[in-house]
PDB file of N, CA and C in Angstrom:
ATOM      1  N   UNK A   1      22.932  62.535  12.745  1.00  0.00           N
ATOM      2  CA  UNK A   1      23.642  62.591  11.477  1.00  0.00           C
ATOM      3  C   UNK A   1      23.490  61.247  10.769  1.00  0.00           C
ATOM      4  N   UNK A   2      22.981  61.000   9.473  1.00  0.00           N
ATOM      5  CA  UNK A   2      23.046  59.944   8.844  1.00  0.00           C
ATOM      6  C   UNK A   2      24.087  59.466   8.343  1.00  0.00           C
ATOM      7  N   UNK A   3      24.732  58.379   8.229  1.00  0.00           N
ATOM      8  CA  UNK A   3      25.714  57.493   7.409  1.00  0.00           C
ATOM      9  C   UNK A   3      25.102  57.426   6.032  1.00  0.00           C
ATOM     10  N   UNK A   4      26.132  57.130   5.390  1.00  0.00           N
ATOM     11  CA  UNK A   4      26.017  56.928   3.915  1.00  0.00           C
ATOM     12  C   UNK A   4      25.668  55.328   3.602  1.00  0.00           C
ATOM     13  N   UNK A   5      25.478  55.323   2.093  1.00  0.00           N
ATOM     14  CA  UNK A   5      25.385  53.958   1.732  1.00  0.00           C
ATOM     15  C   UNK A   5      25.926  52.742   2.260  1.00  0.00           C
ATOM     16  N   UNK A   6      27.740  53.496   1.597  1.00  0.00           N
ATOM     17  CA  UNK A   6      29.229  52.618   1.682  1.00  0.00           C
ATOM     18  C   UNK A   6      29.083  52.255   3.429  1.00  0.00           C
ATOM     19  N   UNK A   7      29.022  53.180   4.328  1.00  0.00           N
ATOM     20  CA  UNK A   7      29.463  53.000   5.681  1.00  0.00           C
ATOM     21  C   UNK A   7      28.149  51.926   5.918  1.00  0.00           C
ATOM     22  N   UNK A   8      26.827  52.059   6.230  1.00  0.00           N
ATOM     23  CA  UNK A   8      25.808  51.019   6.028  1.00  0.00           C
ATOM     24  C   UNK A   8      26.210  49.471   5.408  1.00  0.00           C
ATOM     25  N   UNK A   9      27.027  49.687   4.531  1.00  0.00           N
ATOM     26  CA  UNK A   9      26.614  48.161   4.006  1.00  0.00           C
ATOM     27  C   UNK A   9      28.050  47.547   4.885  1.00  0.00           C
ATOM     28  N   UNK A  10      28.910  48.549   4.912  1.00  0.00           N
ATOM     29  CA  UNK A  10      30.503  47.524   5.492  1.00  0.00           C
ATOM     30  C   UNK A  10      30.074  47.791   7.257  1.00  0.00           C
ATOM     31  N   UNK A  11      29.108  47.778   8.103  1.00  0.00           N
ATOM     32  CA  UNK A  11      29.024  47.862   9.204  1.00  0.00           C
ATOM     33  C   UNK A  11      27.664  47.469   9.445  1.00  0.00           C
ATOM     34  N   UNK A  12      27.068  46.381   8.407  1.00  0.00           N
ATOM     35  CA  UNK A  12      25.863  45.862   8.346  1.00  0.00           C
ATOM     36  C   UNK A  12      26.578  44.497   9.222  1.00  0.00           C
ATOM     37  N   UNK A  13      25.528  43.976   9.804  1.00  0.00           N
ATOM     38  CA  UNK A  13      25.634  42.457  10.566  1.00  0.00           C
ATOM     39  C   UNK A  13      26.187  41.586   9.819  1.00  0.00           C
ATOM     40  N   UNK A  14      25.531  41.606   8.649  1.00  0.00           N
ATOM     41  CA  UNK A  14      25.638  40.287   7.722  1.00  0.00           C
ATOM     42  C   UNK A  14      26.978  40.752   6.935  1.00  0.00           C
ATOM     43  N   UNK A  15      27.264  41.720   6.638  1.00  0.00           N
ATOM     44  CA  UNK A  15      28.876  42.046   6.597  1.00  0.00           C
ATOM     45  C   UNK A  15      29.616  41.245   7.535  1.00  0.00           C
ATOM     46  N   UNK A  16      29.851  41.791   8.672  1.00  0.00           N
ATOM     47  CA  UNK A  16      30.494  41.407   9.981  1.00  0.00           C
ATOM     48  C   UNK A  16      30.503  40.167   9.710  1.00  0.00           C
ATOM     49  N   UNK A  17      29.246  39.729  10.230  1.00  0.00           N
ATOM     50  CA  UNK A  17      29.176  37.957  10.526  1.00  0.00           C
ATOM     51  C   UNK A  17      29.925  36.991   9.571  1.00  0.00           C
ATOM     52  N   UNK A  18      30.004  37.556   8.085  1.00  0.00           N
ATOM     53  CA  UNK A  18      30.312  36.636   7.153  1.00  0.00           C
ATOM     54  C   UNK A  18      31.846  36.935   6.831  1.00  0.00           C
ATOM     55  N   UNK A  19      32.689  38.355   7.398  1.00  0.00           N
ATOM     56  CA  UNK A  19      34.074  38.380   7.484  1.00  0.00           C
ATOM     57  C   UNK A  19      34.299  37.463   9.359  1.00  0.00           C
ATOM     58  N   UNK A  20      33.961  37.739   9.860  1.00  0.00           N
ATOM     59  CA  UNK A  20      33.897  36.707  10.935  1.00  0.00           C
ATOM     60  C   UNK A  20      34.272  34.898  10.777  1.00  0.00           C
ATOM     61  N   UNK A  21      33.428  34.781  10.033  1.00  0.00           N
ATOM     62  CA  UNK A  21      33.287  33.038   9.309  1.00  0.00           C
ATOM     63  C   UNK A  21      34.368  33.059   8.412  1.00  0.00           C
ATOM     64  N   UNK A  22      34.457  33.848   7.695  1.00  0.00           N
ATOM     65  CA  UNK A  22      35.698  33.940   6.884  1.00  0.00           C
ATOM     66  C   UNK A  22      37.159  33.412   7.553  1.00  0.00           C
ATOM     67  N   UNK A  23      36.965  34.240   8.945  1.00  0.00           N
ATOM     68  CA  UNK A  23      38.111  34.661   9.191  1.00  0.00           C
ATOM     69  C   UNK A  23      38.611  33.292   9.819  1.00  0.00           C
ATOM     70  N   UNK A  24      37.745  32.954  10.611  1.00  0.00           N
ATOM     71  CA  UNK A  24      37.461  31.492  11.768  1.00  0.00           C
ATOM     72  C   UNK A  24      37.932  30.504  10.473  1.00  0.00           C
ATOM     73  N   UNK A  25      37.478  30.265   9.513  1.00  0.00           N
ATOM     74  CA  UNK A  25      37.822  28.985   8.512  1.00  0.00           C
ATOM     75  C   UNK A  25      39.465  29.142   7.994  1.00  0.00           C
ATOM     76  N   UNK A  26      39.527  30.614   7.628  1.00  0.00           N
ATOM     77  CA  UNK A  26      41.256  30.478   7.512  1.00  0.00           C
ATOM     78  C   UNK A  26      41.884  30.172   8.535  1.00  0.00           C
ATOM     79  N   UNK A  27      41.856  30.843   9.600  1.00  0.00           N
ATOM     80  CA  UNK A  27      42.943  30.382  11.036  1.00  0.00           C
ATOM     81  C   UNK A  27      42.682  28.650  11.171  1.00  0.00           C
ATOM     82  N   UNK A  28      41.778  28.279  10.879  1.00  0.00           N
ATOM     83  CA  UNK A  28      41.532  26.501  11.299  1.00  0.00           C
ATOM     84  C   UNK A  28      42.526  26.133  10.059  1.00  0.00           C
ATOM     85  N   UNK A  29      42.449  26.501   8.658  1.00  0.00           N
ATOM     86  CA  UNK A  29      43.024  26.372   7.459  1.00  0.00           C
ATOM     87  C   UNK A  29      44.779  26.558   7.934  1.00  0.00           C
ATOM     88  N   UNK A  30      44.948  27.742   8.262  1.00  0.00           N
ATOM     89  CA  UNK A  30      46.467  27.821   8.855  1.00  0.00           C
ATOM     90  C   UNK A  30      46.655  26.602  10.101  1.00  0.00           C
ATOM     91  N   UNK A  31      45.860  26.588  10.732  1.00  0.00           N
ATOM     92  CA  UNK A  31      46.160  25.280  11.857  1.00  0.00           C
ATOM     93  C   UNK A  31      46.453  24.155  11.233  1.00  0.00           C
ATOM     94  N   UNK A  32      45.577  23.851  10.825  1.00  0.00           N
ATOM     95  CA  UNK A  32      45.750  22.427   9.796  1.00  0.00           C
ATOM     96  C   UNK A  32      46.843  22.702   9.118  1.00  0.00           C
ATOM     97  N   UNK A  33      47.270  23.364   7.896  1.00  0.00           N
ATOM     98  CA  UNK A  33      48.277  23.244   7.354  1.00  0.00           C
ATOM     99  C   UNK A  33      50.077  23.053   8.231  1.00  0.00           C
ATOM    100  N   UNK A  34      49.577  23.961   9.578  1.00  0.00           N
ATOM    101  CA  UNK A  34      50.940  24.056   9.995  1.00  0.00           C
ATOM    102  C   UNK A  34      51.099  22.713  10.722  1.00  0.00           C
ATOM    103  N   UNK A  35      49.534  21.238  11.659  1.00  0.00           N
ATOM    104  CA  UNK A  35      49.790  20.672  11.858  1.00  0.00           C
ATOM    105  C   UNK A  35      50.321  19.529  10.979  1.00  0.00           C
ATOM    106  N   UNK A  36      49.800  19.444   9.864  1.00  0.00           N
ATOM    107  CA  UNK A  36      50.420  18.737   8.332  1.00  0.00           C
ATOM    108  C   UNK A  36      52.187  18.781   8.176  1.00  0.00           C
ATOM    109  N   UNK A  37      52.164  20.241   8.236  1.00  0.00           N
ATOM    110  CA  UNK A  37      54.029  20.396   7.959  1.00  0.00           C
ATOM    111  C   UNK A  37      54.942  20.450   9.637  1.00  0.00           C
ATOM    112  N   UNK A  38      54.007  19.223  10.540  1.00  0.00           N
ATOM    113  CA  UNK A  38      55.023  18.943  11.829  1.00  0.00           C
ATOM    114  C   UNK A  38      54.746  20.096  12.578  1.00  0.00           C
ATOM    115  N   UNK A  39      54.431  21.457  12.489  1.00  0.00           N
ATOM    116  CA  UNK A  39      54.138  22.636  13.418  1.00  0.00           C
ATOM    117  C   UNK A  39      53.499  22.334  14.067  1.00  0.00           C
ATOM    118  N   UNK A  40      53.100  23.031  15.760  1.00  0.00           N
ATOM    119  CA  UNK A  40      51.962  23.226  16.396  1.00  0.00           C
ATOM    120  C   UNK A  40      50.757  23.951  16.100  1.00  0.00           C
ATOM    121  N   UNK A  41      49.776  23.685  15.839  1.00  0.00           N
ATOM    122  CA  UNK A  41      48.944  24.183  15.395  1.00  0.00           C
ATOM    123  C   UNK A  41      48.460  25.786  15.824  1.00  0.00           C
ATOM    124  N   UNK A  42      48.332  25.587  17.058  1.00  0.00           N
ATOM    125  CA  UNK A  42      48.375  27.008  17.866  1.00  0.00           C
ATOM    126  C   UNK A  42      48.889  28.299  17.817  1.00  0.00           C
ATOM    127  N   UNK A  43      50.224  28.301  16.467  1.00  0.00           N
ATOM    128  CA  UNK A  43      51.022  28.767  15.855  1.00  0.00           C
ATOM    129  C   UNK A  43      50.359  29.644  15.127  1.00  0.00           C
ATOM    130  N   UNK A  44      49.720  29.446  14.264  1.00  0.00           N
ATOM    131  CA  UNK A  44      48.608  29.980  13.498  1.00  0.00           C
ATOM    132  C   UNK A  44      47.382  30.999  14.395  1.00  0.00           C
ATOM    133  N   UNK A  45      47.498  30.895  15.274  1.00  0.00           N
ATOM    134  CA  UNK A  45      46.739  32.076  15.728  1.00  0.00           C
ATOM    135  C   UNK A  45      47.655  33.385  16.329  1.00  0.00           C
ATOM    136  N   UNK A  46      48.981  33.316  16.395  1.00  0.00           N
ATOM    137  CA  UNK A  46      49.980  34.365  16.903  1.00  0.00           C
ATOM    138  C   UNK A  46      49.839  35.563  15.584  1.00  0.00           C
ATOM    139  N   UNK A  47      49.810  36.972  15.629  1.00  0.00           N
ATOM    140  CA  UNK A  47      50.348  37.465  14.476  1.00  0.00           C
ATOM    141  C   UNK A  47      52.316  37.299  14.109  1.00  0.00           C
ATOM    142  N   UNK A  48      52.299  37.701  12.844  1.00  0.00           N
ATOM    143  CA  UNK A  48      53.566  37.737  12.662  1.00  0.00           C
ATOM    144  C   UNK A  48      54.535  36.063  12.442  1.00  0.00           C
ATOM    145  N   UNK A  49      54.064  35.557  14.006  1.00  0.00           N
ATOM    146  CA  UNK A  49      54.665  34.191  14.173  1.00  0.00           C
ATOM    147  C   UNK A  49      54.009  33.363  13.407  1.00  0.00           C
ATOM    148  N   UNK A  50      52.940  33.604  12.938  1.00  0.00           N
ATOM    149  CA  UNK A  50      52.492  32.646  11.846  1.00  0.00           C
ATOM    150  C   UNK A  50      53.182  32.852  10.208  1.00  0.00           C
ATOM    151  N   UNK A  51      53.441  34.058  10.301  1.00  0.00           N
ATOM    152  CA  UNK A  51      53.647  34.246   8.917  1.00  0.00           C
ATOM    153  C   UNK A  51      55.261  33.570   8.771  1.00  0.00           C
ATOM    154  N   UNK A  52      55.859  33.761   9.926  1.00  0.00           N
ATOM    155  CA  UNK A  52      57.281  33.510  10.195  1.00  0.00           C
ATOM    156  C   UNK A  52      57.401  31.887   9.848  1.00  0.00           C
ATOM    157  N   UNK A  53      56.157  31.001  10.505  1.00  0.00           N
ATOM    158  CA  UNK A  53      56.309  29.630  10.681  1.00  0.00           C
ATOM    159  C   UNK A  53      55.551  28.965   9.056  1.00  0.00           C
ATOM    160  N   UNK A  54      54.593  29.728   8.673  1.00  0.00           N
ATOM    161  CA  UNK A  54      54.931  29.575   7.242  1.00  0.00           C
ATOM    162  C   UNK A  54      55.660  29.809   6.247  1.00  0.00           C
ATOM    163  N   UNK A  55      56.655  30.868   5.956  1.00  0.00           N
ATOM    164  CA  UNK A  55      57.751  31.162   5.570  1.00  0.00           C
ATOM    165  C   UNK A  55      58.847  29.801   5.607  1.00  0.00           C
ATOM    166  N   UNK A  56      58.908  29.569   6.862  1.00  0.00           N
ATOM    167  CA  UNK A  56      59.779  28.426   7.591  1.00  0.00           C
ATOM    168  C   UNK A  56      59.352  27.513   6.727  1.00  0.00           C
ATOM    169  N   UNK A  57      57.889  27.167   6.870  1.00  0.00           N
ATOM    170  CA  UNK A  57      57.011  25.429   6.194  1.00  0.00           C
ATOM    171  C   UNK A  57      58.100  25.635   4.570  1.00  0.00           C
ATOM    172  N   UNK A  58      57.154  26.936   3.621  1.00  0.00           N
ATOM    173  CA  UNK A  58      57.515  26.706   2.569  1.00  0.00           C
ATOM    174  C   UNK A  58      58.864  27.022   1.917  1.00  0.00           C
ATOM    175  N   UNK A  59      59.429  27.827   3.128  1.00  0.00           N
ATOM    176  CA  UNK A  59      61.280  28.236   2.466  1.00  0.00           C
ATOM    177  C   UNK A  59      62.272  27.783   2.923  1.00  0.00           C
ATOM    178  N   UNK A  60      61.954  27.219   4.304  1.00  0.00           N
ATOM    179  CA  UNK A  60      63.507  26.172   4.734  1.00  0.00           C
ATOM    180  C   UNK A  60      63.484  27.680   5.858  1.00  0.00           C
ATOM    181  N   UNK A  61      63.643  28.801   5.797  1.00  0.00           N
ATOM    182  CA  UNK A  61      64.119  29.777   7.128  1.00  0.00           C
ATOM    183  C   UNK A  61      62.640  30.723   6.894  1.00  0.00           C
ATOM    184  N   UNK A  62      62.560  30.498   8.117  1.00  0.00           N
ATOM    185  CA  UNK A  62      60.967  31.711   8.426  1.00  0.00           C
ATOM    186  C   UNK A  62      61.716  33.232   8.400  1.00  0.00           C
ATOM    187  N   UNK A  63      62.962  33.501   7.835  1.00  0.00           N
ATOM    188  CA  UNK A  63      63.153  35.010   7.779  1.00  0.00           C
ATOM    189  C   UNK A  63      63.188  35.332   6.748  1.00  0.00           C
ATOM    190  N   UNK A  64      62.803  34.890   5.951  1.00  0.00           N
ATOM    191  CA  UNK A  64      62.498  35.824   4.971  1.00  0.00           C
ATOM    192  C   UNK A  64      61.181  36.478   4.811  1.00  0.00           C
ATOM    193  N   UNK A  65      60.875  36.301   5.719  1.00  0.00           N
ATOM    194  CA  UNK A  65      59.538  37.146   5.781  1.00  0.00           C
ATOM    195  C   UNK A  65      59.702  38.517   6.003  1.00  0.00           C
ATOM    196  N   UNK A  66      60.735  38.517   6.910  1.00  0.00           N
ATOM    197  CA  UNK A  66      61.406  40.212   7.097  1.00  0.00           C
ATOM    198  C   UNK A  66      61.376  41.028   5.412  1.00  0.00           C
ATOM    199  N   UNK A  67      61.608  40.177   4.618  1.00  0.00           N
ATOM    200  CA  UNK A  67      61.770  40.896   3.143  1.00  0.00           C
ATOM    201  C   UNK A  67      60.392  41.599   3.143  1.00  0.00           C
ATOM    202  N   UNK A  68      59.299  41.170   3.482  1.00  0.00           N
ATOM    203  CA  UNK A  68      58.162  41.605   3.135  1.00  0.00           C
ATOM    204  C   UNK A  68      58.148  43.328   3.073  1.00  0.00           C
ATOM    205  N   UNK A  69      59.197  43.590   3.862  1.00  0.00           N
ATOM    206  CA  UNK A  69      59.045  45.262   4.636  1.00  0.00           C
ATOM    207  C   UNK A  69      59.653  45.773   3.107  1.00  0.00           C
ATOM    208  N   UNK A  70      60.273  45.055   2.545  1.00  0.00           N
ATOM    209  CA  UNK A  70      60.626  45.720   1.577  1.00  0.00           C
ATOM    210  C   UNK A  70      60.129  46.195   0.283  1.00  0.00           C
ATOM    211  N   UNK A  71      59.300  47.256  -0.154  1.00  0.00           N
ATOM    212  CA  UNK A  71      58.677  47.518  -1.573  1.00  0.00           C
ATOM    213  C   UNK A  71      59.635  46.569  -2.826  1.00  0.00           C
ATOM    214  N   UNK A  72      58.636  46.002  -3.232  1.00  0.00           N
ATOM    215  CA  UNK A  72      58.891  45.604  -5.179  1.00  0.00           C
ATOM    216  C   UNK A  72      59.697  43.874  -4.450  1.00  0.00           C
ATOM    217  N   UNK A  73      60.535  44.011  -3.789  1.00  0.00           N
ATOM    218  CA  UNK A  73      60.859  42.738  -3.414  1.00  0.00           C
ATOM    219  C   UNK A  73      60.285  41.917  -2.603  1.00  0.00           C
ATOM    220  N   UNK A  74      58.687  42.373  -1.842  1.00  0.00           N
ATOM    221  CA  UNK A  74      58.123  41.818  -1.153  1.00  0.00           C
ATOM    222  C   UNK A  74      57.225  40.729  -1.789  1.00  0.00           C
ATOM    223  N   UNK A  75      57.145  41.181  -3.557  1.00  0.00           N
ATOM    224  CA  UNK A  75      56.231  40.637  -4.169  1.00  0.00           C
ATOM    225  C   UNK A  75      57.133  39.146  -4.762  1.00  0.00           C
ATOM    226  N   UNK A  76      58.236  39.442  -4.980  1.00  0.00           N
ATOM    227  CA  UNK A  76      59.036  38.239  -5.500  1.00  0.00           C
ATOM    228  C   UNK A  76      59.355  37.106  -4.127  1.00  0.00           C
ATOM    229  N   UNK A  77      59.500  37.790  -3.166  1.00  0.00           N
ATOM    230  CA  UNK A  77      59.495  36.537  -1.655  1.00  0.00           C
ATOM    231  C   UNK A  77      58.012  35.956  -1.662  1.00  0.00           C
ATOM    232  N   UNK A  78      56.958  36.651  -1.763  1.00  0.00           N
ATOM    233  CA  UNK A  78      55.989  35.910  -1.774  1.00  0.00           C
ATOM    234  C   UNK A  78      55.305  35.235  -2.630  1.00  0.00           C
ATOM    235  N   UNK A  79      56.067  35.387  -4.144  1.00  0.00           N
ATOM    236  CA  UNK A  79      55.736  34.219  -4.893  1.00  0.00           C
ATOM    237  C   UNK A  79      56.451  33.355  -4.868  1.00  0.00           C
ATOM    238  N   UNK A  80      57.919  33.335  -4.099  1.00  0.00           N
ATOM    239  CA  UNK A  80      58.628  32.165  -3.795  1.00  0.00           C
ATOM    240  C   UNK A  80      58.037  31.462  -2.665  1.00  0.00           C
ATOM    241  N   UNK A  81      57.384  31.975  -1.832  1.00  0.00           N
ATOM    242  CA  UNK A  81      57.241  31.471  -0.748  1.00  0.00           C
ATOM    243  C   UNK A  81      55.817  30.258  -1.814  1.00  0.00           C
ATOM    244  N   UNK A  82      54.884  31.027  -1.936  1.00  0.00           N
ATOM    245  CA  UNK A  82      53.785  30.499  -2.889  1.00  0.00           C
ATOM    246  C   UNK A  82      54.210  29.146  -3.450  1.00  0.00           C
ATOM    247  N   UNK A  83      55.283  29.385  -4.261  1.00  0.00           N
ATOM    248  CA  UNK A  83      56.085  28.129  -5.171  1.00  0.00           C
ATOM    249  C   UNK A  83      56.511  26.993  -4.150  1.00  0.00           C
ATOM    250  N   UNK A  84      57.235  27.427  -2.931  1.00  0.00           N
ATOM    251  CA  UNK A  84      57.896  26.257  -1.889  1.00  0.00           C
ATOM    252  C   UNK A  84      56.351  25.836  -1.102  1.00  0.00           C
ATOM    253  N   UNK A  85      55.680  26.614  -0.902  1.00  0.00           N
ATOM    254  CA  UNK A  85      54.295  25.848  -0.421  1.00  0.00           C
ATOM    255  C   UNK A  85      53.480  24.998  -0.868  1.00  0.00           C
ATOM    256  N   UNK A  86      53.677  24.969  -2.478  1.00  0.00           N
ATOM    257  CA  UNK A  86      52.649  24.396  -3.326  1.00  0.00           C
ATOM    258  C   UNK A  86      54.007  23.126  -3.585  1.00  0.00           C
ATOM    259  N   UNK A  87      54.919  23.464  -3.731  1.00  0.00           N
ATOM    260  CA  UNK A  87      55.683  21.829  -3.757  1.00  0.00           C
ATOM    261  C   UNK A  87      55.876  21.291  -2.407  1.00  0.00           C
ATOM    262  N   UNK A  88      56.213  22.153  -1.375  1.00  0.00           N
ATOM    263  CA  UNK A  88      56.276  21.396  -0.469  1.00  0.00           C
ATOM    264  C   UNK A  88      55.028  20.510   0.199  1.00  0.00           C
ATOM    265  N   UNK A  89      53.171  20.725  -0.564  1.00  0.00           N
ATOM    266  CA  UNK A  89      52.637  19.415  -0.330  1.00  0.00           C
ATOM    267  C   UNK A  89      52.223  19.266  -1.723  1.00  0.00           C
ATOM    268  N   UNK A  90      53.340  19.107  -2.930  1.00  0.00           N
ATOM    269  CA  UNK A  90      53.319  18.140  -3.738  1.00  0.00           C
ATOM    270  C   UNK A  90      52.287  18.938  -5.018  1.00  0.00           C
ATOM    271  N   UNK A  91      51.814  19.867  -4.982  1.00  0.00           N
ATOM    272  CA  UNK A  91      51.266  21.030  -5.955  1.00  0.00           C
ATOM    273  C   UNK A  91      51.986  21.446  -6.739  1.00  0.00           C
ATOM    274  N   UNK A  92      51.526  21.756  -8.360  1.00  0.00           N
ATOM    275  CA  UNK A  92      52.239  22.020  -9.300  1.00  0.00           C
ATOM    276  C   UNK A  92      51.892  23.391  -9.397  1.00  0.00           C
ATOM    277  N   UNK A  93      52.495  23.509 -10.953  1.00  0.00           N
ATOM    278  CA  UNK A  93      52.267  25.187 -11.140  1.00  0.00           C
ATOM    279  C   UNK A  93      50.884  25.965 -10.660  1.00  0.00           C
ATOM    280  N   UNK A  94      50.111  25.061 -11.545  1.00  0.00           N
ATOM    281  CA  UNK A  94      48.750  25.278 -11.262  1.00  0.00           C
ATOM    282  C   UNK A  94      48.136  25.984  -9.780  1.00  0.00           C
ATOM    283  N   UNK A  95      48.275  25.559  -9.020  1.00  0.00           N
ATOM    284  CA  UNK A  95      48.404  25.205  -7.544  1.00  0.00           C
ATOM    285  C   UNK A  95      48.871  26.560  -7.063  1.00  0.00           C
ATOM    286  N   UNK A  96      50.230  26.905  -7.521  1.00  0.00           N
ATOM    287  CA  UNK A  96      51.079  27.972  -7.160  1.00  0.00           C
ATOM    288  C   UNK A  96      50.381  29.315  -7.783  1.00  0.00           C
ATOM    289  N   UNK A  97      50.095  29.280  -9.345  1.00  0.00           N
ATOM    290  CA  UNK A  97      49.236  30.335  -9.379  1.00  0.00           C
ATOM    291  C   UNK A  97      48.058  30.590  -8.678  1.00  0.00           C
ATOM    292  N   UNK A  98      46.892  29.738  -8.234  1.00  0.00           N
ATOM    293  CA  UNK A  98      46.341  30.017  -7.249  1.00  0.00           C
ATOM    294  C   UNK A  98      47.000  30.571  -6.026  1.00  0.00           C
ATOM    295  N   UNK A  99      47.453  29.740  -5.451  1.00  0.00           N
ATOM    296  CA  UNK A  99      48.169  30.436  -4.252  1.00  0.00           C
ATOM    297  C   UNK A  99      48.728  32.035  -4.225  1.00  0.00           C
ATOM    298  N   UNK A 100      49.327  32.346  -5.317  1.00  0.00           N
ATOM    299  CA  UNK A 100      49.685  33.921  -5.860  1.00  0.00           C
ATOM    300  C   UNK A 100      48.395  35.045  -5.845  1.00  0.00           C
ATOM    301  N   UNK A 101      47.384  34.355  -6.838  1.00  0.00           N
ATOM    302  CA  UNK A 101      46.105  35.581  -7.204  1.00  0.00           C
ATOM    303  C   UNK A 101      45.236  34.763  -6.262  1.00  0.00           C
ATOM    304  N   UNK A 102      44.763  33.635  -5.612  1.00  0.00           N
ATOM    305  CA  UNK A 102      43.636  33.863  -4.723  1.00  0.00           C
ATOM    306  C   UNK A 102      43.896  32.536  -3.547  1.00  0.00           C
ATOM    307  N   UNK A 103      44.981  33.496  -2.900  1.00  0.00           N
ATOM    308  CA  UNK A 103      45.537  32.904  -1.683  1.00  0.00           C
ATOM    309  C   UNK A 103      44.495  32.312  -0.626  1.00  0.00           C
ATOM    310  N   UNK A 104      43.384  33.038  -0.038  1.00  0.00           N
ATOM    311  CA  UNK A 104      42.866  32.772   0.913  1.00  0.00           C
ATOM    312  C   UNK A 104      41.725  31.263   0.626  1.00  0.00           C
ATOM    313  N   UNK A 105      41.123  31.030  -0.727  1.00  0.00           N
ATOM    314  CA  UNK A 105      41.041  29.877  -1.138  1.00  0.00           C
ATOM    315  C   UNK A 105      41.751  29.080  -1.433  1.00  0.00           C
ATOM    316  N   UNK A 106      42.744  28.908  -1.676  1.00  0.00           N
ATOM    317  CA  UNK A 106      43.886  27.983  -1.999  1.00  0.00           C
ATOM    318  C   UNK A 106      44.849  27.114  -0.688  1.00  0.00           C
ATOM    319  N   UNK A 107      44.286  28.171   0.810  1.00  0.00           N
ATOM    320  CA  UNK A 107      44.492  28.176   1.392  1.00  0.00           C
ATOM    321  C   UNK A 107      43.986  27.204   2.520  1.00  0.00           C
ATOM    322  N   UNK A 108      42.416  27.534   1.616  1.00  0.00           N
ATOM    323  CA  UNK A 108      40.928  26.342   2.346  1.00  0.00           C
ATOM    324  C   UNK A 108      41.396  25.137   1.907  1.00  0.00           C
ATOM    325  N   UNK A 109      41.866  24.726   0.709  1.00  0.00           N
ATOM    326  CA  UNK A 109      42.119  23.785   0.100  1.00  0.00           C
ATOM    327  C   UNK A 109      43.038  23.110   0.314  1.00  0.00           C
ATOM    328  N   UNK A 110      44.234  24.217   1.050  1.00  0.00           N
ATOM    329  CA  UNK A 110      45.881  23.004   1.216  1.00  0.00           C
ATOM    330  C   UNK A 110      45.044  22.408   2.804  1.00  0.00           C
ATOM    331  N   UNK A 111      44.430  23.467   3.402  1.00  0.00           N
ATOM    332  CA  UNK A 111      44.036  22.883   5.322  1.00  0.00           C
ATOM    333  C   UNK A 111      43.143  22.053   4.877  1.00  0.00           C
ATOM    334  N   UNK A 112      41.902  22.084   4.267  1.00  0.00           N
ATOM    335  CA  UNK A 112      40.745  21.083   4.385  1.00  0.00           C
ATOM    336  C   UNK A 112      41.461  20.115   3.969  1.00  0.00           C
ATOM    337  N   UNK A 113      42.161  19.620   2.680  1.00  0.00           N
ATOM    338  CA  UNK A 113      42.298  19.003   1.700  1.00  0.00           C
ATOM    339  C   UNK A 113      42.732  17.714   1.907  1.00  0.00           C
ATOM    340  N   UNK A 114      43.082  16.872   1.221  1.00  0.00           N
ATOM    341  CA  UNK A 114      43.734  15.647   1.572  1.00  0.00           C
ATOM    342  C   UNK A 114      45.308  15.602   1.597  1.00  0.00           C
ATOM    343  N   UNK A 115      45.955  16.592   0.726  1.00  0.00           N
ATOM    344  CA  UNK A 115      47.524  16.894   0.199  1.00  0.00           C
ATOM    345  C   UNK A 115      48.240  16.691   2.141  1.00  0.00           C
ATOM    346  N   UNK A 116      49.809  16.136   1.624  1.00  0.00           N
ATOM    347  CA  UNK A 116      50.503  15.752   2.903  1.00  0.00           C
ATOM    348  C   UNK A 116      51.264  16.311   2.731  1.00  0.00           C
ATOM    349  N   UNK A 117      52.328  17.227   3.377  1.00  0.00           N
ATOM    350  CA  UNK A 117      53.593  17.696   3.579  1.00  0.00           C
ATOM    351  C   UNK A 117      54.393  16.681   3.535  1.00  0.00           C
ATOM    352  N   UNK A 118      55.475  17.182   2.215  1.00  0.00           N
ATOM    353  CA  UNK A 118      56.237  15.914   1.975  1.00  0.00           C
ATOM    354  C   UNK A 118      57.801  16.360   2.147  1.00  0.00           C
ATOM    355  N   UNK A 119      58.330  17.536   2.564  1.00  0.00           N
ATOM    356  CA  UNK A 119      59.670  17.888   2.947  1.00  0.00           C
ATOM    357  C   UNK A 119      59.197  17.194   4.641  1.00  0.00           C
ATOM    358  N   UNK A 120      60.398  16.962   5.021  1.00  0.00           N
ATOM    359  CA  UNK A 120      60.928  16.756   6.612  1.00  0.00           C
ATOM    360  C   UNK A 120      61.595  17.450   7.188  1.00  0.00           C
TER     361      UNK A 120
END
């Protein structure tokens, strides 16, 4: 039986390989950021517990992440969260709208970057 186009191209190697690399540069990106804001880095590879310990970095309590479960209000916790991340290493609006529409770069940028976590 032949596969189609769509199934071919999302189960091609060079698909794979390059969500692979993707994936490897964010988790180092979450490491870094969480070792920046005093976390263990290692943190960042747990599910869930990462999202919890970023929540924590940028809101003061990692539970509000529980909101997430909630439709229409999941979207307003996570642009707060967005907003306390981008001030908490010193990022302005600018910064925060990235973080909102294209999180996973913004993301390369707080881990690679030079920016310091400046809450204690």
């Amino acid at each position: 039986m032949k596969r189609g186009i769509v199934m071919d191209f999302y189960f091609d190697s060079p698909y794979i390989s390059g969500l692979f690399i993707i994936t490897v540069l964010l988790i180092i990106a979450w490491w870094r950021i969480f070792e920046k804001a005093g976390e263990a880095g290692w943190k960042a590879l747990i599910p869930l517990y990462n999202t919890y310990i970023l929540y924590k970095i940028s809101m003061g309590s990692g539970w509000y992440f529980i909101l997430l479960i909630i439709p229409f209000v999941n979207i307003a916790v996570y642009i707060l969260m967005c907003m306390g991340l981008a001030k908490s290493f010193g990022k302005g609006i600018v910064f925060t709208l990235g973080l909102i529409f294209f999180s996973n770069i913004f993301m390369l940028i707080l881990g690679y970057g030079s920016s310091e976590y400046l809450n204690s």
